[in-house]
N, C-alpha and C. Protein backbone atom coordinates (compact mmCIF):
# COMPACT_ATOMS: atom_id res chain seq x y z
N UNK A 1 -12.68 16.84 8.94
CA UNK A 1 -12.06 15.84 9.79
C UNK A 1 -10.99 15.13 8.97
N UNK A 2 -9.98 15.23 9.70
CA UNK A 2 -8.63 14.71 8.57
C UNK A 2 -8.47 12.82 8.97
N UNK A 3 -7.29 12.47 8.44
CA UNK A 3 -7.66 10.64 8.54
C UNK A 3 -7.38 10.48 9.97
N UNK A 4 -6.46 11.04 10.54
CA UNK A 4 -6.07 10.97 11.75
C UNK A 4 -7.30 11.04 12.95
N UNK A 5 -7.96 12.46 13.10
CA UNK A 5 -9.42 12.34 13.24
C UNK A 5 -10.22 11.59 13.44
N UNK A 6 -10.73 11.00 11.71
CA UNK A 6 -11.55 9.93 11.85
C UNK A 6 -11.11 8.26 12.46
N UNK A 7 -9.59 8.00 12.49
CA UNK A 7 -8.80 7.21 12.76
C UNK A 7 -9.42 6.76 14.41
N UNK A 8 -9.32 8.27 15.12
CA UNK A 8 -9.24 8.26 16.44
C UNK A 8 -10.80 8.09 17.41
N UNK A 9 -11.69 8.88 16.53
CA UNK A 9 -13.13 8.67 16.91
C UNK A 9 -13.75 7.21 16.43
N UNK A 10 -13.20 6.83 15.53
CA UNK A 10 -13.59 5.02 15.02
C UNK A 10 -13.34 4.38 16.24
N UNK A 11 -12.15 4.67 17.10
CA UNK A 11 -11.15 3.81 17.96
C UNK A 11 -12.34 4.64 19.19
N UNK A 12 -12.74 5.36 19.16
CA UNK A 12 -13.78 5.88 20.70
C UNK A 12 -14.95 5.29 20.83
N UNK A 13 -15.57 5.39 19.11
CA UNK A 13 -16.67 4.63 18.87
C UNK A 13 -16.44 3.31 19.51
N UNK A 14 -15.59 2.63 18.84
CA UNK A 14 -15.54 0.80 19.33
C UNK A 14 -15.85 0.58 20.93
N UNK A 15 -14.51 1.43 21.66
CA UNK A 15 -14.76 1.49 22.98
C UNK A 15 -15.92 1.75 23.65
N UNK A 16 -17.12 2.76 22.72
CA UNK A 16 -17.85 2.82 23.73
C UNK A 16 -19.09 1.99 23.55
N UNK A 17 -19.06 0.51 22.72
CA UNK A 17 -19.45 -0.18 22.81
C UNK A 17 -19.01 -1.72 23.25
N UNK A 18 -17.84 -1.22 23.83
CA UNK A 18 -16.87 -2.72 24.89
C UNK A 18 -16.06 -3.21 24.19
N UNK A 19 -15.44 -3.23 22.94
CA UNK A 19 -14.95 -3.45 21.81
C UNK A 19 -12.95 -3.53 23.10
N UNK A 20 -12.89 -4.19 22.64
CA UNK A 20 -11.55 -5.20 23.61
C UNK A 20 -9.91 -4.73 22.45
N UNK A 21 -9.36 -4.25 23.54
CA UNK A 21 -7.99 -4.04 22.71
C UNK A 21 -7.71 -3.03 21.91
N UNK A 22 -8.87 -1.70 21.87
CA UNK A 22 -8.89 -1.02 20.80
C UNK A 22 -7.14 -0.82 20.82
N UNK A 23 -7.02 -0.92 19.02
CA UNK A 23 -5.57 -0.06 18.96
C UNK A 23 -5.27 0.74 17.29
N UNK A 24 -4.68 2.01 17.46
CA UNK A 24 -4.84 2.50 16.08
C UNK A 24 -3.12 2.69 16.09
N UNK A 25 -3.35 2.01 14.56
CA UNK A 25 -2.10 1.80 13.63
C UNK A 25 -1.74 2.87 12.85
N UNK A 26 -0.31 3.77 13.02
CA UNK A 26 -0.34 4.92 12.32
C UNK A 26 0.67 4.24 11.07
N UNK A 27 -0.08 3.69 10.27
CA UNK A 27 0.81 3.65 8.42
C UNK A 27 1.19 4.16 7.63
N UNK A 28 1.56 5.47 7.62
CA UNK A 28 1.39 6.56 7.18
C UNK A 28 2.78 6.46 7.00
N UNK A 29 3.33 6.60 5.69
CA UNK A 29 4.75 6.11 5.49
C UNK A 29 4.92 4.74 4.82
N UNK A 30 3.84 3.77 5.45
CA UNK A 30 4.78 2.05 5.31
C UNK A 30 4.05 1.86 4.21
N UNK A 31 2.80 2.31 4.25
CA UNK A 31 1.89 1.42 2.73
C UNK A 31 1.19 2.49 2.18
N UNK A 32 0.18 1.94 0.86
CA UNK A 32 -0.20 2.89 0.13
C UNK A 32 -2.08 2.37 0.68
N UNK A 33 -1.67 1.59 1.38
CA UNK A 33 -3.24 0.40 1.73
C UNK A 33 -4.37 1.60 2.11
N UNK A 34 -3.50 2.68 3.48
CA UNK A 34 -4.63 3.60 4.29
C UNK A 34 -3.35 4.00 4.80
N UNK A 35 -3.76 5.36 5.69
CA UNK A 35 -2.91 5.88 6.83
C UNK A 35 -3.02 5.52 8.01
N UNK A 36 -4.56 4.89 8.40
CA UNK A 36 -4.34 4.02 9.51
C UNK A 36 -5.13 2.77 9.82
N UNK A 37 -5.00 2.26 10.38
CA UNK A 37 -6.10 1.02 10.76
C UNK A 37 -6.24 0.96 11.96
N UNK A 38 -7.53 0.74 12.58
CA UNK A 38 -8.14 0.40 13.63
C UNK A 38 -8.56 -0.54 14.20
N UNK A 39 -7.78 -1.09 14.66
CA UNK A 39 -8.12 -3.04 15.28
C UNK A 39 -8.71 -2.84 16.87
N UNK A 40 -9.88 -3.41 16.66
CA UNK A 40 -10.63 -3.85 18.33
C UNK A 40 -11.37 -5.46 17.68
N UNK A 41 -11.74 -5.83 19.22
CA UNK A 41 -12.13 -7.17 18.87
C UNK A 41 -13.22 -7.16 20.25
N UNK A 42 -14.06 -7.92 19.53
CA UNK A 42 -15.75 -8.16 20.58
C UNK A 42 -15.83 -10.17 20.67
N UNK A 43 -16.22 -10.18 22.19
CA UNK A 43 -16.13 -11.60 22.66
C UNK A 43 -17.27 -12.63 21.69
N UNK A 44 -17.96 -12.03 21.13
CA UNK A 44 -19.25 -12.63 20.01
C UNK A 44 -19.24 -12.12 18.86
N UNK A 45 -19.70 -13.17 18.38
CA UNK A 45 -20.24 -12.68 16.70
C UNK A 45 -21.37 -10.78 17.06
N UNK A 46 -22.31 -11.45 17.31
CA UNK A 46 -23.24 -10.00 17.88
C UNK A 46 -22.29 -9.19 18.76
N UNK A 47 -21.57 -8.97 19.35
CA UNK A 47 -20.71 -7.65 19.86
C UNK A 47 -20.06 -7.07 18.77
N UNK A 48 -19.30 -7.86 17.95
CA UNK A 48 -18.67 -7.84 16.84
C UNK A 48 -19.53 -6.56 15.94
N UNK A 49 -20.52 -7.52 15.52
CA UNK A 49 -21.37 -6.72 14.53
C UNK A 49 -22.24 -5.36 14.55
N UNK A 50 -22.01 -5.71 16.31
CA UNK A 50 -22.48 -3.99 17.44
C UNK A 50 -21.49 -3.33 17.18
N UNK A 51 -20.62 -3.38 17.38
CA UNK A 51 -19.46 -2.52 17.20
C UNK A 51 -19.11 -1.88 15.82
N UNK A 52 -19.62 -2.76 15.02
CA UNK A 52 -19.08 -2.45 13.44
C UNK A 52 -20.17 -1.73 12.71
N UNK A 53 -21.79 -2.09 13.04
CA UNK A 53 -23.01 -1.29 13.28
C UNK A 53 -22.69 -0.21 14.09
N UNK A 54 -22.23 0.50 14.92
CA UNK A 54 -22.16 1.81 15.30
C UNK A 54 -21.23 2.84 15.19
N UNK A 55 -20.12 2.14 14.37
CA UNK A 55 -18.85 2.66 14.13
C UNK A 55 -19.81 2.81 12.25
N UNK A 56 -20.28 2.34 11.33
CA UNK A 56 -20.67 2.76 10.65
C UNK A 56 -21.88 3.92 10.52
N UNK A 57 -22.96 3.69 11.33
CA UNK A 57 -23.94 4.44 11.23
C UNK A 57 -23.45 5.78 12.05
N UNK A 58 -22.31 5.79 13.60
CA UNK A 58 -22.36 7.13 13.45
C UNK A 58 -21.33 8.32 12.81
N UNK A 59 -20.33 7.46 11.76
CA UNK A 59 -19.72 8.04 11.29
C UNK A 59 -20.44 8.19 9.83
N UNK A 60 -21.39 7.98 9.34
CA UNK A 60 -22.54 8.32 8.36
C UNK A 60 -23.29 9.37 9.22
N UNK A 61 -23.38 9.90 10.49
CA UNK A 61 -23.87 10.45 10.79
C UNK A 61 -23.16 11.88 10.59
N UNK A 62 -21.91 11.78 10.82
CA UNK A 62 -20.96 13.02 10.89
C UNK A 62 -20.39 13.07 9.46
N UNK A 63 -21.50 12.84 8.37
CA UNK A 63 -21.21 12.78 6.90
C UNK A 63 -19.91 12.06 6.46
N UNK A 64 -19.41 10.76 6.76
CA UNK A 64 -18.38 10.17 6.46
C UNK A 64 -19.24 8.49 5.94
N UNK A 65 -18.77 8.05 4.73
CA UNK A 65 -19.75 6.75 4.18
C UNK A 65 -18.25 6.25 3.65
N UNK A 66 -18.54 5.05 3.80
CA UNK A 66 -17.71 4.14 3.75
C UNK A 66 -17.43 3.62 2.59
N UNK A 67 -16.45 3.56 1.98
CA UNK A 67 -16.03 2.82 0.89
C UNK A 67 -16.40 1.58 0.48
N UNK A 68 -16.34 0.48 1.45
CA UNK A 68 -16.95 -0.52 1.61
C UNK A 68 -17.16 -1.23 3.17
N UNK A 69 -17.62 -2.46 2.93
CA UNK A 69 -17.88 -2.75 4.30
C UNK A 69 -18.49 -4.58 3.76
N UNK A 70 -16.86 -5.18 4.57
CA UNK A 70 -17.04 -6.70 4.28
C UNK A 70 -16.98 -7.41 5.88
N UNK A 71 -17.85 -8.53 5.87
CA UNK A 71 -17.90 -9.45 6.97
C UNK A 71 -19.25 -9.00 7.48
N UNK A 72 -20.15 -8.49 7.65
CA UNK A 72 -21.27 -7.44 8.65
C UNK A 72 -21.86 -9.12 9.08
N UNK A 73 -22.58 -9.73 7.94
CA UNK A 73 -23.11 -10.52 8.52
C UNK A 73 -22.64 -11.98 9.18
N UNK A 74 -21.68 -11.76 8.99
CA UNK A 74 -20.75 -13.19 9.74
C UNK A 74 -20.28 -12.72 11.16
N UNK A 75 -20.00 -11.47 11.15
CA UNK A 75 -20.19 -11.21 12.27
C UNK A 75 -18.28 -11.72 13.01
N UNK A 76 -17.49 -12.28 12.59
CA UNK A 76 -16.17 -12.75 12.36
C UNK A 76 -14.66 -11.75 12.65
N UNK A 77 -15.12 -11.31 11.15
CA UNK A 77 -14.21 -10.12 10.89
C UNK A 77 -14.96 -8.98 10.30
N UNK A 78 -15.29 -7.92 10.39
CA UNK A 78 -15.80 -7.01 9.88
C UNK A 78 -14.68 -5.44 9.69
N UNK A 79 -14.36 -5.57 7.63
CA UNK A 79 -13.73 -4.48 7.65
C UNK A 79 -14.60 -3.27 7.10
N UNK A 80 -14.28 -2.39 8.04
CA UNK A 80 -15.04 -0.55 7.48
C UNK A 80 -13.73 -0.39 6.64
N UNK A 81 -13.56 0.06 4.99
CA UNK A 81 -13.19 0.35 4.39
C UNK A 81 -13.28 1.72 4.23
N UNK A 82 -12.79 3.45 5.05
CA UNK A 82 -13.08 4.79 4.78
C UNK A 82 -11.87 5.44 3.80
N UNK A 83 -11.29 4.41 2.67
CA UNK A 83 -10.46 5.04 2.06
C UNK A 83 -8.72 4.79 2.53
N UNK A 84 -8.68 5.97 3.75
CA UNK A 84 -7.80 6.33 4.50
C UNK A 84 -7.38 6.26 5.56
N UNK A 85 -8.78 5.12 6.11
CA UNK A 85 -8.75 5.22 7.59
C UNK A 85 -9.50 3.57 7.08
N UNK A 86 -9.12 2.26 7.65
CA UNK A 86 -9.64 0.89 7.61
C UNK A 86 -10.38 0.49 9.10
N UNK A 87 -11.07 0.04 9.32
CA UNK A 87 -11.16 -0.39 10.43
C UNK A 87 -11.58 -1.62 10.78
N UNK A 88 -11.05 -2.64 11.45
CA UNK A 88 -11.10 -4.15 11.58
C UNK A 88 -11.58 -4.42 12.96
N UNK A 89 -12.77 -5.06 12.82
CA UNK A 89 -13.43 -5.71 14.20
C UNK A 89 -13.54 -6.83 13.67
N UNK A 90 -12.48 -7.63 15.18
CA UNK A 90 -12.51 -9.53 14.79
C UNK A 90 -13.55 -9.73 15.98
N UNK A 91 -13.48 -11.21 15.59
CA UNK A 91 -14.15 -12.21 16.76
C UNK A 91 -12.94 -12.15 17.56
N UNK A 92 -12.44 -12.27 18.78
CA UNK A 92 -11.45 -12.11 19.72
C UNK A 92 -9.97 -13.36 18.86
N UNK A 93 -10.55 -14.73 19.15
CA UNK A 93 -9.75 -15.61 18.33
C UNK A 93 -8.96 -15.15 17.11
N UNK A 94 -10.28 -14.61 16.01
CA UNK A 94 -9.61 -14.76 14.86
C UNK A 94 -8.68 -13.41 14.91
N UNK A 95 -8.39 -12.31 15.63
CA UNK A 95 -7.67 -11.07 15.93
C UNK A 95 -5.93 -11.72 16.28
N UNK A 96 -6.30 -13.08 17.00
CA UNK A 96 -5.04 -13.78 17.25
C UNK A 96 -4.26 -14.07 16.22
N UNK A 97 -5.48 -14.85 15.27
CA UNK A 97 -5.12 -16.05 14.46
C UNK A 97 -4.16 -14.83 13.71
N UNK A 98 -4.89 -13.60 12.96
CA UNK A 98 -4.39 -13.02 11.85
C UNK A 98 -3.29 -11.90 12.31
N UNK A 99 -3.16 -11.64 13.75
CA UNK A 99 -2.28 -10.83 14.22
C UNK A 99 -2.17 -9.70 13.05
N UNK A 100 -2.82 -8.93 12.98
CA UNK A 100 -2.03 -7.49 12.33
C UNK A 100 -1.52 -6.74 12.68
N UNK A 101 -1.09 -6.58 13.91
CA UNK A 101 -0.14 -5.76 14.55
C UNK A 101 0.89 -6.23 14.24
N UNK A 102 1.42 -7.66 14.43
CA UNK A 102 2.81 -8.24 14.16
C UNK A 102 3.23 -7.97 12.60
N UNK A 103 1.86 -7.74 11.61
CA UNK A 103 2.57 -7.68 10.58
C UNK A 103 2.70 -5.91 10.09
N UNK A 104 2.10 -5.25 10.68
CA UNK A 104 2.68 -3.74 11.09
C UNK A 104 3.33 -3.63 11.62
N UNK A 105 4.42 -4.70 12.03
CA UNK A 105 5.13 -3.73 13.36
C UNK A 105 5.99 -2.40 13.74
N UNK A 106 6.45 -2.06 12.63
CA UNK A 106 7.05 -0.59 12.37
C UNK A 106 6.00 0.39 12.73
N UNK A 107 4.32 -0.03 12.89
CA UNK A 107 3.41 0.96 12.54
C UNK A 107 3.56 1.92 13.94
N UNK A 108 3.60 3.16 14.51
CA UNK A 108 3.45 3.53 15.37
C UNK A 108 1.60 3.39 16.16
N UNK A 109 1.85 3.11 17.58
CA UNK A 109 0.49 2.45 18.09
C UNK A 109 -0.34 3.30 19.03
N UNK A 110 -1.51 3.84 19.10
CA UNK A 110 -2.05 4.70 19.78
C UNK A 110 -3.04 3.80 20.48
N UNK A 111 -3.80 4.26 21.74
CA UNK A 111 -5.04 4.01 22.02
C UNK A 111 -5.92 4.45 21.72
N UNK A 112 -7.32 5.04 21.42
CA UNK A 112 -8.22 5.92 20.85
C UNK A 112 -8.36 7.63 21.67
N UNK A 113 -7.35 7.51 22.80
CA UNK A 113 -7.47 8.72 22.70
C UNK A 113 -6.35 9.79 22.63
N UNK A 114 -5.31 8.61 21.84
CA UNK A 114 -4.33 9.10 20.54
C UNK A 114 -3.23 8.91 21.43
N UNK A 115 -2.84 8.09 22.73
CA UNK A 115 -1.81 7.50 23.35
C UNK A 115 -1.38 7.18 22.98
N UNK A 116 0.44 7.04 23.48
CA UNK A 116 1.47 6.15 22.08
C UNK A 116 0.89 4.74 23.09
N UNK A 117 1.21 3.50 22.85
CA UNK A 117 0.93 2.31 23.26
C UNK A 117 2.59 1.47 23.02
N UNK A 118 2.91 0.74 23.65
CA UNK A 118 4.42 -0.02 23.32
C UNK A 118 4.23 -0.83 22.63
C-alpha cells in the first residue's frame, strides 16, 4: 500500500465513523513533513478519540503501525504520525482555530474517495 493508499483509506476510516469534513492534503512537492495529511474533525472529545481509535487499530490491522500518536487522551487534537501519511482529528473548534488547510493552500484537496475538492 503506497502513501497515497494509506492517505485515502485513513480518510474512509474517519468517515465511517462520522468524522466531519474529511479532507486529504496532497504535499507531495511542498514539504519534507509527509506526502499527505488527513484532516477530519468529531463534534466531542469521545468522537474525536473514536475516530483516532479506529483509524489506528485498523490500520495496525492491515500491518501499518504508526510512528507516533499524540493527543489520544485529550481527546482535542489527535495526530496519527505514519511517516508519510499524518493524520489530524480535531475537536470541531480547534480545526478552526488552527486552520491547516489555509496554511497548505497550494496543497491539492481530495475527499476520501480521492475527489479533487475546491
Amino acid at each position: 500500500m503506497d502513501s497515497r493508499e494509506r492517505a485515502f483509506l485513513i480518510g474512509q476510516l474517519a468517515e465511517e465513523k462520522k468524522a466531519s469534513k474529511v479532507t486529504v492534503l496532497d504535499l507531495a512537492g511542498l514539504t519534507d513533513i509527509a506526502d499527505f495529511f488527513v484532516i477530519a474533525d468529531g463534534a466531542s472529545e469521545r468522537q474525536v478519540r473514536t475516530i483516532a481509535e479506529t483509524v489506528e487499530l485498523e490500520m495496525k490491522n492491515r500491518g501499518v503501525r504508526p510512528v507516533s500518536v499524540e493527543g489520544m487522551d485529550e481527546g482535542r487534537w489527535v495526530i496519527i504520525d505514519y511517516g508519510d501519511v499524518i493524520a489530524h482529528v480535531f475537536l470541531e473548534p480547534l480545526r478552526e482555530l488552527y486552520d491547516l488547510e489555509s496554511l497548505w493552500i497550494e496543497a491539492k484537496r481530495y475527499n476520501p474517495e480521492g475527489e479533487n475538492k475546491i
